[in-house]
N, C-alpha and C. Protein backbone atom coordinates (compact mmCIF):
# COMPACT_ATOMS: atom_id res chain seq x y z
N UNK A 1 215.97 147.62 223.40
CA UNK A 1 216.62 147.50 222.11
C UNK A 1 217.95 146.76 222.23
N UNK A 2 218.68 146.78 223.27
CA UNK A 2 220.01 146.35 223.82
C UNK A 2 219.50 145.14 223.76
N UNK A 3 218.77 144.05 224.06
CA UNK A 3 218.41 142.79 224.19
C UNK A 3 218.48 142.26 222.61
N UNK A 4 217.49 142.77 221.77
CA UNK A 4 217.40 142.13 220.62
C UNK A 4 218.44 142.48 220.08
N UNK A 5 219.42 143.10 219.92
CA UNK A 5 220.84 143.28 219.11
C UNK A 5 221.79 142.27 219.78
N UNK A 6 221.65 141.96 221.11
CA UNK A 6 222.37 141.15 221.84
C UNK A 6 221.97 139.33 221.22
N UNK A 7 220.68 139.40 221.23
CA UNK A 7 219.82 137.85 220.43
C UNK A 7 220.39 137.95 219.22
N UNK A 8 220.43 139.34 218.28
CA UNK A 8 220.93 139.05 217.00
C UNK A 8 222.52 138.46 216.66
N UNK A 9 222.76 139.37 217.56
CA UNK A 9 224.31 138.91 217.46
C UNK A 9 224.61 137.48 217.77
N UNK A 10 224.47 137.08 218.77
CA UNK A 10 224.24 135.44 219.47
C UNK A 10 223.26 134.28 218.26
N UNK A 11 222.84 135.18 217.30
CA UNK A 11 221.87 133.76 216.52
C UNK A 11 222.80 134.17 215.26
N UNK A 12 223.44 135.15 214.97
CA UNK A 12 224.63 135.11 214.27
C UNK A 12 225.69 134.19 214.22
N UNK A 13 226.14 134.48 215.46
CA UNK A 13 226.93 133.25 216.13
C UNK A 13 226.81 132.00 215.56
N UNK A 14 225.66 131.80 216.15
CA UNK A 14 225.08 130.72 216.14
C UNK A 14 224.96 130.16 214.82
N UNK A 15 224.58 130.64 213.80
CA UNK A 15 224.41 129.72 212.95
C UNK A 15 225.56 130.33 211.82
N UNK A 16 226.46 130.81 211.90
CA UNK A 16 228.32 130.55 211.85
C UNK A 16 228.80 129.32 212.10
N UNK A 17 228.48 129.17 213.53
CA UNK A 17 229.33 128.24 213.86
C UNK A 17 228.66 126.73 213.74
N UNK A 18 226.83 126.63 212.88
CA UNK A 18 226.45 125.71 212.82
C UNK A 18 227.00 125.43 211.11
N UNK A 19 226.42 126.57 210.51
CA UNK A 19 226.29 126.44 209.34
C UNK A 19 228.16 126.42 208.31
N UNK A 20 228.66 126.84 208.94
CA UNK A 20 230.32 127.22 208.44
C UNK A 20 231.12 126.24 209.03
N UNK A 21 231.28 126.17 210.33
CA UNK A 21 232.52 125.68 210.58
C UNK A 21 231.61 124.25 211.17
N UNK A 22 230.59 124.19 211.24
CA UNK A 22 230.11 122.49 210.96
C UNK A 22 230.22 122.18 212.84
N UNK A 23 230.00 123.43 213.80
CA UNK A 23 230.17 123.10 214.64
C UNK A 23 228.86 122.68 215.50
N UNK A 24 227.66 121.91 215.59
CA UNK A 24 226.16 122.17 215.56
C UNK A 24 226.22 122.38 217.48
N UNK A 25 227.21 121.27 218.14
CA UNK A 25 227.05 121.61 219.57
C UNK A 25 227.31 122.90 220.13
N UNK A 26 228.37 123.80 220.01
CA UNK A 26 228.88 125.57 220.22
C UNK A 26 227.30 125.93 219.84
N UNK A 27 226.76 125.91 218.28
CA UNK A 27 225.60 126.51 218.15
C UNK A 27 224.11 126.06 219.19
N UNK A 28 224.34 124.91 219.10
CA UNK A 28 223.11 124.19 221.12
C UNK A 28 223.42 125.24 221.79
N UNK A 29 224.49 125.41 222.40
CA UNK A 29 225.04 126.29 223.73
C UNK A 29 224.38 127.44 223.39
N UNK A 30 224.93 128.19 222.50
CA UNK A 30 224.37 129.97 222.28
C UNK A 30 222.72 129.64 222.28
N UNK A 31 222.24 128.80 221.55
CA UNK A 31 220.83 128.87 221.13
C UNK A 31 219.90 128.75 222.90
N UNK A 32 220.63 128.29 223.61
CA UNK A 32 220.18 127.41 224.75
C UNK A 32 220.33 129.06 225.46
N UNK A 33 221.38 129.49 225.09
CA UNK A 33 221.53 130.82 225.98
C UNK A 33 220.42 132.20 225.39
N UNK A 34 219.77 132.12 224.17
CA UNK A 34 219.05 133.18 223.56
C UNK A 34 217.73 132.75 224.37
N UNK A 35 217.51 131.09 224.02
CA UNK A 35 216.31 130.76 224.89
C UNK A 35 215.59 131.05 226.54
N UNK A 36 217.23 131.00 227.15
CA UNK A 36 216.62 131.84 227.91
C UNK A 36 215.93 132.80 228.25
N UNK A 37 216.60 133.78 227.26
CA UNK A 37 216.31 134.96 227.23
C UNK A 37 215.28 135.83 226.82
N UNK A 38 214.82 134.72 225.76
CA UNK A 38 213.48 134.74 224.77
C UNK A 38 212.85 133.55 224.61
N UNK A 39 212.38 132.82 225.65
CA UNK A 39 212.25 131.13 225.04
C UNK A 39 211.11 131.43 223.67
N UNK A 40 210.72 131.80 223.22
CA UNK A 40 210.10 132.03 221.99
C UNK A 40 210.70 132.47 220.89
N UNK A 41 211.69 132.81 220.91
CA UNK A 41 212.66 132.71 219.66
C UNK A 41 212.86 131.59 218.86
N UNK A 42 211.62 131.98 218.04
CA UNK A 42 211.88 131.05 216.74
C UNK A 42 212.85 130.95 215.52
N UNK A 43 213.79 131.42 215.45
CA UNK A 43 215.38 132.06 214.44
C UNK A 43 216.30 130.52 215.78
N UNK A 44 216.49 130.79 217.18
CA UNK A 44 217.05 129.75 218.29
C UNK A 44 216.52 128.50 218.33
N UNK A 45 215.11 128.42 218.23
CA UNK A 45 214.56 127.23 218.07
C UNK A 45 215.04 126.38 216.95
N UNK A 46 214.99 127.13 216.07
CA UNK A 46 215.06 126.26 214.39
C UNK A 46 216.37 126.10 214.16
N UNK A 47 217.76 126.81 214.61
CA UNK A 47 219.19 126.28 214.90
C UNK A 47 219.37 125.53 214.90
N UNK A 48 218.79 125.32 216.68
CA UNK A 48 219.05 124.03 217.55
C UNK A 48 218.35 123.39 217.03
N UNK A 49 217.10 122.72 216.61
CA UNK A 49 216.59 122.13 216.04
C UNK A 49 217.42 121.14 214.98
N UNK A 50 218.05 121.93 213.84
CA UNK A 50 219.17 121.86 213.39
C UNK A 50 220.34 121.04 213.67
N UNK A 51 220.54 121.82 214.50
CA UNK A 51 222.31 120.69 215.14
C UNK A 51 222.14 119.63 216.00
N UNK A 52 220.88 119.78 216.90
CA UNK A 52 220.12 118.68 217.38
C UNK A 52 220.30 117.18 216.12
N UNK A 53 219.95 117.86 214.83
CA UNK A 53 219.98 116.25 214.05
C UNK A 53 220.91 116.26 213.61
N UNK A 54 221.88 117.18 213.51
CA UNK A 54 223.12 117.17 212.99
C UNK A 54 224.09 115.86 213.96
N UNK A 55 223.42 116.59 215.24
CA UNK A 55 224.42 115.06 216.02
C UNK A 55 223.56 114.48 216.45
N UNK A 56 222.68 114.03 215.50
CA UNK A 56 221.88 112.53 215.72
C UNK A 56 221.52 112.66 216.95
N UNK A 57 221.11 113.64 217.52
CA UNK A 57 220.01 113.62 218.90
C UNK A 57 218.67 113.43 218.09
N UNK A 58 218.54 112.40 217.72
CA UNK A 58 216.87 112.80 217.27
C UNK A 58 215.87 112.67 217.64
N UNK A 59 215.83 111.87 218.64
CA UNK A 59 214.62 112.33 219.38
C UNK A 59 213.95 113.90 220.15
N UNK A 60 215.22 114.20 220.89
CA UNK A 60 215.16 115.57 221.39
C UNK A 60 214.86 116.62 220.52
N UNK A 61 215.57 116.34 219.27
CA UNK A 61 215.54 117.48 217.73
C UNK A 61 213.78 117.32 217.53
N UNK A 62 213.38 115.78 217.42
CA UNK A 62 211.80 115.75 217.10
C UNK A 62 211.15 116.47 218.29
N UNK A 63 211.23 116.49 219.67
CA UNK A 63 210.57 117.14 219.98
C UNK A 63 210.40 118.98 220.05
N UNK A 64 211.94 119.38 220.03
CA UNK A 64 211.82 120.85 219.46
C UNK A 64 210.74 121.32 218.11
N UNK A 65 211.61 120.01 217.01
CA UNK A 65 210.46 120.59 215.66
C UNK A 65 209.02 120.33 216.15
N UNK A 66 208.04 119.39 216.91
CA UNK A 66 206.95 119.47 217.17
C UNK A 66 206.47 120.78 217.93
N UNK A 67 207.51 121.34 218.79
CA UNK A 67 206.54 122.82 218.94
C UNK A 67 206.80 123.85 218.06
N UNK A 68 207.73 123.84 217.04
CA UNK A 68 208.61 124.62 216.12
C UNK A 68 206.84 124.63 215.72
N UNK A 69 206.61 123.32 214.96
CA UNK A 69 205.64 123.42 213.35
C UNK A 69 204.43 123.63 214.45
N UNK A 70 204.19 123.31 215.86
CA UNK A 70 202.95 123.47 216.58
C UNK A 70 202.02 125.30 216.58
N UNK A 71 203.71 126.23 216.97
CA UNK A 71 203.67 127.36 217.04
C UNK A 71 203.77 128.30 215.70
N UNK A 72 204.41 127.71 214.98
CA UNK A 72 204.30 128.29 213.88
C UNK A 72 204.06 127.49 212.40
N UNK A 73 202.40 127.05 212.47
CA UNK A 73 202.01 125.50 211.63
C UNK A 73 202.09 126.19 209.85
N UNK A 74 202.51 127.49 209.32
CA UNK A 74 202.19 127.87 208.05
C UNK A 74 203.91 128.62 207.70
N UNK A 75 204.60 128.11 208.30
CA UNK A 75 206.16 128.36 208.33
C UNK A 75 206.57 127.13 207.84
N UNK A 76 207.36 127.11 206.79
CA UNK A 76 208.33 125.96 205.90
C UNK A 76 208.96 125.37 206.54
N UNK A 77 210.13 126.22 207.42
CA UNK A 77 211.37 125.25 207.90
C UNK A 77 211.11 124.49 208.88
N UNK A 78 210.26 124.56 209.75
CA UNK A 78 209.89 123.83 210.61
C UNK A 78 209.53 122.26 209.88
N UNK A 79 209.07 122.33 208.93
CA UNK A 79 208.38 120.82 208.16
C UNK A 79 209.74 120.24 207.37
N UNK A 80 210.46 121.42 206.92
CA UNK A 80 211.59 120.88 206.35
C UNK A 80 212.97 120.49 207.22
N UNK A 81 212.76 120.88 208.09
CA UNK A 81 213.67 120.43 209.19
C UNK A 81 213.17 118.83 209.71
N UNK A 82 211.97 118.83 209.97
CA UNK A 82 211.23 117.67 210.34
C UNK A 82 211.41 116.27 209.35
N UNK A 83 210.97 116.48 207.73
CA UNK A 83 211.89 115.37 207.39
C UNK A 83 213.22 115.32 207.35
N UNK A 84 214.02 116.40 207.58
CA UNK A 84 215.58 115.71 207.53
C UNK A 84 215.39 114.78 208.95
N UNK A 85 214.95 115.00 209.73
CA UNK A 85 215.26 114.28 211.12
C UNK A 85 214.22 113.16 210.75
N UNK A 86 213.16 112.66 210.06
CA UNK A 86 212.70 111.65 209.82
C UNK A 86 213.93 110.73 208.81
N UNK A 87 214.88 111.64 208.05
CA UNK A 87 215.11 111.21 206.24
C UNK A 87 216.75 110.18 207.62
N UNK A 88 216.84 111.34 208.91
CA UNK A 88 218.20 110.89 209.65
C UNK A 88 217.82 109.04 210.47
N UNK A 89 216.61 108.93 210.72
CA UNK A 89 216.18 107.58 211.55
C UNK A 89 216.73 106.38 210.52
N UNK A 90 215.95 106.84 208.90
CA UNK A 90 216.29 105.60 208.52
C UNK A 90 217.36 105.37 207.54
């Protein structure tokens, strides 16, 4: 139980410091650190995913969202994350 309160808190973090203070790399770091911990954390995946196109990594961001929408193909954000990082190329 100590683990997932520890992930919650850290994807808290995390998307604070993506979503508020506009910081998307701090939120990479934590997300990179939940992944460890859970590489199946889909709440860490879809972050980073996130701040990935936020700083125009987009290639790397496309390949997160391809296992994002692979693993979970009847989940929204994964597709809606996917065109912002298509809507970011052109």
């Amino acid at each position: 139980m100590k683990k997932n309160e520890e992930i919650m808190s850290m994807l808290n973090e995390a998307r604070f410091l993506k979503n508020s203070l506009g910081k998307p790399k701090q939120a990479t770091k934590i997300c990179d650190k939940i992944l460890k911990i859970d590489p199946s954390c889909g709440d860490a995946m879809l972050i980073k995913a996130g701040a990935l196109n936020e700083m125009f990594l987009l290639d790397e961001a496309r390949k997160l969202i391809n296992q994002i929408v692979e693993k979970w193909p009847a989940h929204w954000e994964g597709y809606y994350i996917l065109e912002l990082n298509c809507f970011s190329k052109e």
